[in-house]
N, C-alpha and C. Protein backbone atom coordinates (compact mmCIF):
# COMPACT_ATOMS: atom_id res chain seq x y z
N UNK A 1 7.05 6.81 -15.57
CA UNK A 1 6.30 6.88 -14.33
C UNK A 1 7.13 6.24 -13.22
N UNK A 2 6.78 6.72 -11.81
CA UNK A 2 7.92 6.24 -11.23
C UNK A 2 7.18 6.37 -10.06
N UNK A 3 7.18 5.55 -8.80
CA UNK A 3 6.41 5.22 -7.76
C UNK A 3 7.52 5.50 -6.25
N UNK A 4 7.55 6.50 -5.38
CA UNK A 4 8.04 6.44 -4.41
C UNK A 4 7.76 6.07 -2.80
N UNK A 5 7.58 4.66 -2.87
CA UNK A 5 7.08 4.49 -1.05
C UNK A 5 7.69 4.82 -0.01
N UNK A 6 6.93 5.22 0.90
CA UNK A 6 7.84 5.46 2.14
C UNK A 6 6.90 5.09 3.46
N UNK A 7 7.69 4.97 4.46
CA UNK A 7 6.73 5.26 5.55
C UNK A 7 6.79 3.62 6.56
N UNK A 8 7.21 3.21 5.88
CA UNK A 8 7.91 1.79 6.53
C UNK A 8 8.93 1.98 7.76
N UNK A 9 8.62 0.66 8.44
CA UNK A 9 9.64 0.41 9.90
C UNK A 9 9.63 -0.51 10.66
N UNK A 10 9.64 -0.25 11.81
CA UNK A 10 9.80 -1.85 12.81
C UNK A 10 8.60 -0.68 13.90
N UNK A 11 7.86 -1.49 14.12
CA UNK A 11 6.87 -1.58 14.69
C UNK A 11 6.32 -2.47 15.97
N UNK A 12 6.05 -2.52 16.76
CA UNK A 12 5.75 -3.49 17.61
C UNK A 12 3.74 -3.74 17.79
N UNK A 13 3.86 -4.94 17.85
CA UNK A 13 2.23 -5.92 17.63
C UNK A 13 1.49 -4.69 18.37
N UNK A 14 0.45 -4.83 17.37
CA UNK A 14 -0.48 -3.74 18.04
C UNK A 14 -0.49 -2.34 17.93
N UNK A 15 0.71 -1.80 17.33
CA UNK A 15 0.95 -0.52 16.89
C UNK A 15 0.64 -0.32 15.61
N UNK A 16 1.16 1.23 14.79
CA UNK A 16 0.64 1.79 13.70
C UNK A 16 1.45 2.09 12.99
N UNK A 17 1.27 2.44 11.34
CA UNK A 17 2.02 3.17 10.28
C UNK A 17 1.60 3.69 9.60
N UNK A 18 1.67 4.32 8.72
CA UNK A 18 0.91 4.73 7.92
C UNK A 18 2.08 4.72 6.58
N UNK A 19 1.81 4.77 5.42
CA UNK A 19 2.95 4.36 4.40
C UNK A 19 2.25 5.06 2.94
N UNK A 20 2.88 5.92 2.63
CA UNK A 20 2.70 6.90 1.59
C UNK A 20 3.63 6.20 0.17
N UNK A 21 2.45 6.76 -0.75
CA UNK A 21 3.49 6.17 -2.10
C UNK A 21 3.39 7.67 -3.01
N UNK A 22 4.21 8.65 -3.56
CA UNK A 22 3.90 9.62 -4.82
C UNK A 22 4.21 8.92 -6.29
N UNK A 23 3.48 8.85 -6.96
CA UNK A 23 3.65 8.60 -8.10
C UNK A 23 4.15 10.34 -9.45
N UNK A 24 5.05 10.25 -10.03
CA UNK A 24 5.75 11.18 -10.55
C UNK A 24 5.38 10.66 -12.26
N UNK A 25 6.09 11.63 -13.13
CA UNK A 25 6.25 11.53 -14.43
C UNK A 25 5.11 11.74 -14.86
N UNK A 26 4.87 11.55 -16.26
CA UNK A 26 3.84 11.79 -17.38
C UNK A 26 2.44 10.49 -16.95
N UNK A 27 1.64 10.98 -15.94
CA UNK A 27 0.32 10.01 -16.07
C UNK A 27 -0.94 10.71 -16.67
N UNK A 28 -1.77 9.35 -17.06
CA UNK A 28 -3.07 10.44 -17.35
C UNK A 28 -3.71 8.97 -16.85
N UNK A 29 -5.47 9.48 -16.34
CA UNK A 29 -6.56 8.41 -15.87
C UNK A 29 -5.69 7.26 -15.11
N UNK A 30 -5.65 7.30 -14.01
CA UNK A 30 -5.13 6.78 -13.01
C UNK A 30 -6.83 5.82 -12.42
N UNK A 31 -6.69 4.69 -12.85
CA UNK A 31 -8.07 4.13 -12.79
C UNK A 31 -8.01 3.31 -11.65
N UNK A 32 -6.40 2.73 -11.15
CA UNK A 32 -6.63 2.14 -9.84
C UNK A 32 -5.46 2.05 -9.25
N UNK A 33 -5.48 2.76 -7.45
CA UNK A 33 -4.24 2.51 -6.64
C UNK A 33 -4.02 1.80 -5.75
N UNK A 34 -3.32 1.16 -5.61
CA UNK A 34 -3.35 -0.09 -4.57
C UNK A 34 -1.96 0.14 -3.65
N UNK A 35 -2.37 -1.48 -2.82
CA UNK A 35 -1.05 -1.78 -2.15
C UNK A 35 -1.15 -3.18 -2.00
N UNK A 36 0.30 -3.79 -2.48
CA UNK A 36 0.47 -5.01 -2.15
C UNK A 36 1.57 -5.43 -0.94
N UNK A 37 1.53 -6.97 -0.59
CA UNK A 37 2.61 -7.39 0.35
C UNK A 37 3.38 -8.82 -0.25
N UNK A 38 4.51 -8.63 -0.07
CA UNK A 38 5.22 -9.98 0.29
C UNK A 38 6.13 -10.36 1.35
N UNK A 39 5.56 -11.59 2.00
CA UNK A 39 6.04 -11.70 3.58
C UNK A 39 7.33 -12.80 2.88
N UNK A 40 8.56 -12.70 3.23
CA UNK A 40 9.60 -14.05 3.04
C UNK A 40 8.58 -14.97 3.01
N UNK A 41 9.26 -15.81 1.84
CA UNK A 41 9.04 -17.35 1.25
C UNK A 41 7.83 -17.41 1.18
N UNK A 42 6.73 -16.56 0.59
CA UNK A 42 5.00 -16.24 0.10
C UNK A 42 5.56 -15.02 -1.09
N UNK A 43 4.42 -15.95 -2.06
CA UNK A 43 3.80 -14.87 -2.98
C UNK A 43 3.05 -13.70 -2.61
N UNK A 44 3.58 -12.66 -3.46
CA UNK A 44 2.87 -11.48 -3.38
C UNK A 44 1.55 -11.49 -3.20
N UNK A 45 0.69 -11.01 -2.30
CA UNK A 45 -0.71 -10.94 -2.21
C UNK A 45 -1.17 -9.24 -2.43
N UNK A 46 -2.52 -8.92 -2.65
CA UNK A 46 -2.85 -8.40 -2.54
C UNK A 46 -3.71 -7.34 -1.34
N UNK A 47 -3.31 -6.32 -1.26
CA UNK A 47 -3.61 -6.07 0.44
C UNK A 47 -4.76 -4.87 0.42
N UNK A 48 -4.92 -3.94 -0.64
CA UNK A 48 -6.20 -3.00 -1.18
C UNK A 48 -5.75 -2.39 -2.13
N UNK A 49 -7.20 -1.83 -2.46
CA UNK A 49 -7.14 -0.94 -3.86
C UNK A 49 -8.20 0.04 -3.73
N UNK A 50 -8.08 0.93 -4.25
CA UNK A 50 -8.92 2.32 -3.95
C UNK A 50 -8.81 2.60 -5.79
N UNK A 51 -10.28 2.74 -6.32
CA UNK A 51 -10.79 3.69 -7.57
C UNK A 51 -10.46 4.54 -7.66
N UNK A 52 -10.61 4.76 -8.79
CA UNK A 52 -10.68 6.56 -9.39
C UNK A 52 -12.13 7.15 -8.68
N UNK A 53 -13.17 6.48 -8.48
CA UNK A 53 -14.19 6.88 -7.94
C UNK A 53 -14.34 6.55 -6.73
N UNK A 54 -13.12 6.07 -5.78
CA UNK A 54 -13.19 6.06 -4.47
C UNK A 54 -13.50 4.71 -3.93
N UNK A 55 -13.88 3.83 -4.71
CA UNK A 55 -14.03 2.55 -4.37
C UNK A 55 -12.94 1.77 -4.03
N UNK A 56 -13.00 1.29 -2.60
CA UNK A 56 -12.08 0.81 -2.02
C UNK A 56 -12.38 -0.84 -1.87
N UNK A 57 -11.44 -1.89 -1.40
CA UNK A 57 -11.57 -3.19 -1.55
C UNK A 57 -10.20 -3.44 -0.49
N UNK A 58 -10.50 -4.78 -0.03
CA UNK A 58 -9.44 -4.57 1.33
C UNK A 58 -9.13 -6.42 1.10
N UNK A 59 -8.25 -6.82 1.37
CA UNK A 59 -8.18 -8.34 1.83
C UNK A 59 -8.70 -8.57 3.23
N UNK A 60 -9.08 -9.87 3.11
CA UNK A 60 -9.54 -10.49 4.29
C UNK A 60 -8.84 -10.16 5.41
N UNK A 61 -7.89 -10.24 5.47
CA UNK A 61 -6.76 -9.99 6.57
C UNK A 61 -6.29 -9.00 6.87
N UNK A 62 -6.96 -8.23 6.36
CA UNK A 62 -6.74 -6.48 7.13
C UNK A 62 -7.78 -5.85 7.01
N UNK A 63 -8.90 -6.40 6.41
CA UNK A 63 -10.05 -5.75 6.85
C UNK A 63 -9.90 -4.89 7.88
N UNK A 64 -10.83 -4.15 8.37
CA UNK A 64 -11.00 -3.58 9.88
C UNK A 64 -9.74 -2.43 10.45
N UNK A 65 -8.36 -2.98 9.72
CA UNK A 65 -7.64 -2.98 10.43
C UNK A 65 -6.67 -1.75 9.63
N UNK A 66 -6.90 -2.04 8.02
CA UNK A 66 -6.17 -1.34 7.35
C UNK A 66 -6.81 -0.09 6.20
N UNK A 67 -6.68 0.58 6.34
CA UNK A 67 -7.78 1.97 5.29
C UNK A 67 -6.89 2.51 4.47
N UNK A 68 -6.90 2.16 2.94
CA UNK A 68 -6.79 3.09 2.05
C UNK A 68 -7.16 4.19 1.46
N UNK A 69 -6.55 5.55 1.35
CA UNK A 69 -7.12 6.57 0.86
C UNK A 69 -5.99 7.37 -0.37
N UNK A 70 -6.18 8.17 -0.72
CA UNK A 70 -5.66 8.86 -2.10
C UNK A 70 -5.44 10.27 -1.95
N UNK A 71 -4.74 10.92 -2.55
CA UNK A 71 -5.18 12.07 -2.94
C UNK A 71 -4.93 12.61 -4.28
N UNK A 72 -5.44 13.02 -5.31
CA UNK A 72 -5.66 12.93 -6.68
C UNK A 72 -4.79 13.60 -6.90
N UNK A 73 -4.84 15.07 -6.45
CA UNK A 73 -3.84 16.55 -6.62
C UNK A 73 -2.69 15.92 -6.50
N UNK A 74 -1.88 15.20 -5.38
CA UNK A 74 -0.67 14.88 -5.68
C UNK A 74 -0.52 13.69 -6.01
N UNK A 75 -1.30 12.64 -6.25
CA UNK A 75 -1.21 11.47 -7.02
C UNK A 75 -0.30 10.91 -5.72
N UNK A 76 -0.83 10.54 -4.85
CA UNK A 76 -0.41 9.84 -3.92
C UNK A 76 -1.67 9.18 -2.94
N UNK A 77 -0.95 8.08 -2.72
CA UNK A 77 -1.81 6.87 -1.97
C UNK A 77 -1.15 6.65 -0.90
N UNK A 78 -2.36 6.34 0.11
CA UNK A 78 -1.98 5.72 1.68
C UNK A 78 -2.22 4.61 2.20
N UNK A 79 -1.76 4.07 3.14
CA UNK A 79 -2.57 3.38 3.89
C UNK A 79 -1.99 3.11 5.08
N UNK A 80 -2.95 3.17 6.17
CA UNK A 80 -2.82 3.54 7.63
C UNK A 80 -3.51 2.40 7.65
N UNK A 81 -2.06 1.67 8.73
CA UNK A 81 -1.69 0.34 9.19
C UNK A 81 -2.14 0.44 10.58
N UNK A 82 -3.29 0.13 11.21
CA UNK A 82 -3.68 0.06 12.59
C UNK A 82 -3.64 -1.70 13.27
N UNK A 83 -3.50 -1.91 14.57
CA UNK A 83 -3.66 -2.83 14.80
C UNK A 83 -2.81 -3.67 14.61
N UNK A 84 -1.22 -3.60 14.02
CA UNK A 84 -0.42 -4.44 13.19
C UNK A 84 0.08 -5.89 13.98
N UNK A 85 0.27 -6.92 13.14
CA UNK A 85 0.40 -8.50 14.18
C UNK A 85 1.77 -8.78 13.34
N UNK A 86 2.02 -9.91 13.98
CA UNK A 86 3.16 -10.01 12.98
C UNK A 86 2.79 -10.47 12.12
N UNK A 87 2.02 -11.02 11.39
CA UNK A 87 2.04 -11.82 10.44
C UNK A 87 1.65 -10.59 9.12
N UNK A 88 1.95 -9.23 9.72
CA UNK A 88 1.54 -8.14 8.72
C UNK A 88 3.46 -8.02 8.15
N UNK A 89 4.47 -8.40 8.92
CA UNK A 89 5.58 -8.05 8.31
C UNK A 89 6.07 -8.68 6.72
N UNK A 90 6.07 -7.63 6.23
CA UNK A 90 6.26 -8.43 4.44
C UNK A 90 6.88 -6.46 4.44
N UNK A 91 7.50 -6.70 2.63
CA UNK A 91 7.77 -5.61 1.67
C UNK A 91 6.52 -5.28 1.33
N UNK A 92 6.03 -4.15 1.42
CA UNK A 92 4.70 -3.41 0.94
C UNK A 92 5.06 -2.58 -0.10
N UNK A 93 4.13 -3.03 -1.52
CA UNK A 93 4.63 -2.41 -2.52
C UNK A 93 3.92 -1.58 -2.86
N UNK A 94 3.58 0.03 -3.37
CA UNK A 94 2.49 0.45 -3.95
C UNK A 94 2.28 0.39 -5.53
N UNK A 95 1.06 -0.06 -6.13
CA UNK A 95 1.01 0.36 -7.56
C UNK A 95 0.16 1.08 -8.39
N UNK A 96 -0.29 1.32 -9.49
CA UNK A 96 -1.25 2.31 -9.78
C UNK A 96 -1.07 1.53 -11.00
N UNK A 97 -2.69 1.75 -11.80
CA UNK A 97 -3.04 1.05 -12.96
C UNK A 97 -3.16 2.24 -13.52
N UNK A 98 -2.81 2.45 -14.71
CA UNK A 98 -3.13 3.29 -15.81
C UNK A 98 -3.66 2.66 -17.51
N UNK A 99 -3.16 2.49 -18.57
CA UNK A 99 -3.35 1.80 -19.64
C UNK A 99 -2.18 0.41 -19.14
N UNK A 100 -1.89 0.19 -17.97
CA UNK A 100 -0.81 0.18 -17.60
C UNK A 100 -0.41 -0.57 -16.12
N UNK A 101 -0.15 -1.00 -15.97
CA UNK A 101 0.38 -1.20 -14.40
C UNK A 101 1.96 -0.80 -14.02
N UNK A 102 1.99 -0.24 -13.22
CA UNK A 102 3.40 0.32 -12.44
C UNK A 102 3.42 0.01 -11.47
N UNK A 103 4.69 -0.14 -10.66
CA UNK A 103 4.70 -0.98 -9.04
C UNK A 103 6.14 -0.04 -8.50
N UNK A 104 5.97 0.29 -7.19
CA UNK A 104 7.27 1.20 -6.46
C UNK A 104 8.11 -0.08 -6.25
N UNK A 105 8.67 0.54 -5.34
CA UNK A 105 10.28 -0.53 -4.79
C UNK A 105 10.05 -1.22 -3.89
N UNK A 106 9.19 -0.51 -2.96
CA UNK A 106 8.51 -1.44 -2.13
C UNK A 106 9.46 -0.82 -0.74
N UNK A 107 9.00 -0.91 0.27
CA UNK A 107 9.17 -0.81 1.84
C UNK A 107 8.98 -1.42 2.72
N UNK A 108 9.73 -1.95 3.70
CA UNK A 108 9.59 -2.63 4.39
C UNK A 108 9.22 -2.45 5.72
N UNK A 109 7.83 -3.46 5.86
CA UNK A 109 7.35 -3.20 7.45
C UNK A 109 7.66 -4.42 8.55
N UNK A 110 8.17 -4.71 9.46
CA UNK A 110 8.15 -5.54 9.82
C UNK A 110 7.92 -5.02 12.01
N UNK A 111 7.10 -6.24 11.96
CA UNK A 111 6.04 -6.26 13.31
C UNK A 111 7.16 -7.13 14.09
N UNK A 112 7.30 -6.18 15.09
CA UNK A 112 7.93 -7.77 16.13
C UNK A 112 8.49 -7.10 17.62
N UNK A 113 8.30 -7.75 18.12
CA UNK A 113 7.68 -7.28 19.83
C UNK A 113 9.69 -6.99 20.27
């Protein structure tokens, strides 16, 4: 299985992205897709996750601001970065749970005027 992000850049406060991940190879029951961040010198946090049944979950800190969505047919996940501050610049990784957890390479967003 193999995770491709994209959609990363330099951005300025207050602007948008949106950042696509395809997941490839042999999957079956894809039960949860997410996205994580790590900003320099911080642990990886968690930033959302979207179900197999559509149930979505957001961190505190992007509430409002950040929406995950899916699409099953091509086994790819989004999330449209609105509102961005700096303190959103980190490597954004996507992953998907199966029997399993898998994680992409990760992309980098970084906010700065």
């Amino acid at each position: 299985v193999q995770l491709q992000a994209s959609g990363g850049g330099l951005v300025q406060p207050g602007g948008s992205l949106r950042l696509s991940c395809v997941a490839s190879g042999t999957i079956f029951n894809i039960n949860v897709m997410g996205w994580s961040r790590q900003a320099p010198g911080k642990r990886r946090e968690l930033v959302a996750t979207i179900t197999s049944s559509g149930t979505t979950l957001y961190a505190s800190s992007v509430k409002g601001r950040f929406t995950i969505s899916k699409n099953n047919a091509t086994t790819t996940v989004y999330l449209q970065m609105n509102s961005l501050q700096l303190e959103d610049t980190a490597v954004y990784y996507c992953t998907i749970v199966t029997d399993r957890q898998y994680w992409g390479q990760g992309t980098q967003v970084t906010v700065s005027s």
